[in-house]
Protein backbone atom coordinates (compact mmCIF):
# COMPACT_ATOMS: atom_id res chain seq x y z
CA UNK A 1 0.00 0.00 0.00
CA UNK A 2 1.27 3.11 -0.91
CA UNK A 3 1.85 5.72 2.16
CA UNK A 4 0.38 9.07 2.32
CA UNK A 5 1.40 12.22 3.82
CA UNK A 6 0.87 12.97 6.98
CA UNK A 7 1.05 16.86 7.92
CA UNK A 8 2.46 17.74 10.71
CA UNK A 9 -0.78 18.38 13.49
CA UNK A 10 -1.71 15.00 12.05
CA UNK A 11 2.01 13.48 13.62
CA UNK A 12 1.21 15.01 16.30
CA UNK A 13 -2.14 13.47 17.12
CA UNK A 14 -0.52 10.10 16.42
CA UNK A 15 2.36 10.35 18.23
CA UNK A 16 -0.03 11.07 21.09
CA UNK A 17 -2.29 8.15 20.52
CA UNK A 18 0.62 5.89 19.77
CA UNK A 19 2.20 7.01 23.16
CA UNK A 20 -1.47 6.79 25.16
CA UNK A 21 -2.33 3.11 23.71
CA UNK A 22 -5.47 2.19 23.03
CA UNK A 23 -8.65 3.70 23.91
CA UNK A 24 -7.58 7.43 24.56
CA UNK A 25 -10.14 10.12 24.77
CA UNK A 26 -9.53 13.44 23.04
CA UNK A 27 -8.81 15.15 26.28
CA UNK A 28 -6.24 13.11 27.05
CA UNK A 29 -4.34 13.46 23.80
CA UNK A 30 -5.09 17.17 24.29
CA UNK A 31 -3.42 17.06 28.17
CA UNK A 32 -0.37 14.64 26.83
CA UNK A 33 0.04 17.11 23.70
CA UNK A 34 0.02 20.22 25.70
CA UNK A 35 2.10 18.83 28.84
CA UNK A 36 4.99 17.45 25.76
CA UNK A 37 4.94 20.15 23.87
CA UNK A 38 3.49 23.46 25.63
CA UNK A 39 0.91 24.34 22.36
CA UNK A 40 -2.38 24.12 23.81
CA UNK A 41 -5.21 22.57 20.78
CA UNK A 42 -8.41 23.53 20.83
CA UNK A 43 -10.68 20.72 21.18
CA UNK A 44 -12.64 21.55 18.14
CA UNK A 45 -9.15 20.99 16.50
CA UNK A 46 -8.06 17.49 18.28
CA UNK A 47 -11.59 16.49 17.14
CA UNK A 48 -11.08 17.61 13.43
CA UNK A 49 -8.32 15.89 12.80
CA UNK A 50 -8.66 12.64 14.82
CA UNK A 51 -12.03 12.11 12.12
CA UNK A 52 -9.48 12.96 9.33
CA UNK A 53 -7.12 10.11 10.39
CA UNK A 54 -10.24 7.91 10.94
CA UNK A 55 -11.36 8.37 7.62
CA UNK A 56 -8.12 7.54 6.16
CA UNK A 57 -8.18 4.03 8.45
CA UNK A 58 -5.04 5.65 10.59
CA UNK A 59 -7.05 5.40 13.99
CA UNK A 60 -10.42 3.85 15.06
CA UNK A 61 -12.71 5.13 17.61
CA UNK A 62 -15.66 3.68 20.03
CA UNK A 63 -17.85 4.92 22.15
CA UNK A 64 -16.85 4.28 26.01
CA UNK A 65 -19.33 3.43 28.78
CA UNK A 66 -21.30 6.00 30.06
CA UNK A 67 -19.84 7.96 33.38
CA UNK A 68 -22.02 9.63 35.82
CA UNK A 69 -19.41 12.61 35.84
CA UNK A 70 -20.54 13.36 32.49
CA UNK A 71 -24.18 13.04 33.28
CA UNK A 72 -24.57 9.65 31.30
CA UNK A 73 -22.63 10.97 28.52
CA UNK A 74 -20.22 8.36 26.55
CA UNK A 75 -16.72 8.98 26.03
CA UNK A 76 -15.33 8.63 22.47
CA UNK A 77 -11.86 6.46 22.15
CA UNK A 78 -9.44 6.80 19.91
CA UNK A 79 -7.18 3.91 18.73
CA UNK A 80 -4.01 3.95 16.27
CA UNK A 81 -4.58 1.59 13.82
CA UNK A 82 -1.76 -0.92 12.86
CA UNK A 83 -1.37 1.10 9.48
CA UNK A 84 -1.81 4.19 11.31
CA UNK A 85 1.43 3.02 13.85
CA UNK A 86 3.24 2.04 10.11
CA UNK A 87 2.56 5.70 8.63
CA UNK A 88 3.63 7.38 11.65
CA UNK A 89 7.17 5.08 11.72
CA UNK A 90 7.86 5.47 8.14
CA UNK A 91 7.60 9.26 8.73
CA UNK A 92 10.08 9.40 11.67
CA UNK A 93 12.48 7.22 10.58
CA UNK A 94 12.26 9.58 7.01
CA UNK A 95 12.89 12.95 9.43
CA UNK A 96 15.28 10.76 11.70
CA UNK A 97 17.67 10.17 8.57
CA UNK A 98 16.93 13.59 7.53
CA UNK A 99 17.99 15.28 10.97
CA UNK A 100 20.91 13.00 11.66
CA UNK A 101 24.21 14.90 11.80
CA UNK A 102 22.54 18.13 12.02
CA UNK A 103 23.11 18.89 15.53
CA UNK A 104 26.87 20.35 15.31
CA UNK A 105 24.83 22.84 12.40
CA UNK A 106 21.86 23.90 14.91
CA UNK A 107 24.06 24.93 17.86
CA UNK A 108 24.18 28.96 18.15
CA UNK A 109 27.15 30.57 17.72
């Protein structure tokens, strides 16, 4: 199967979900994102593109059991897919190989 490009939010969410495991709500990949990397996502945004990499088969979702915290309300759960966890390797190994040696070059002067 021939692999897609993934943009760069779209890493992001998978790195998160491949780092979570299984079953990870979009407020936790929004907590793990913001406490790694200091950007804080609007949920509207984590939302957006977690359905974009569902549609393209890169992560699955379910509907959790309903909480009494959130008044009876189900939980959605997010899941990187086996192709998903292939797509997101075969893009850091490309920027690994593409960044290696580089550090001597980013050091300030």
């Amino acid at each position: 199967m021939k692999r897609g490009h993934l943009g760069g939010f779209e890493q992001t969410l998978l790195y998160a979900l491949v780092r979570l495991g299984e079953d990870a709500s979009g407020l936790e990949i929004a907590r793990l994102i913001e406490a790694r990397t200091g950007r804080v996502i609007s949920p509207g945004a984590i939302y957006t593109g977690l359905d974009r990499l569902e549609s393209r088969r890169l992560v699955t979702s379910t509907l959790g059991e309903p909480t009494a915290q959130r008044g009876g309300k189900r939980r959605r759960l997010y899941s990187p897919t086996a192709a998903g966890v292939a797509e997101l390797r075969a893009m850091h190994d490309t920027f690994t190989g593409l960044a290696r040696g580089l550090r001597p070059k980013l050091r300030s002067s």
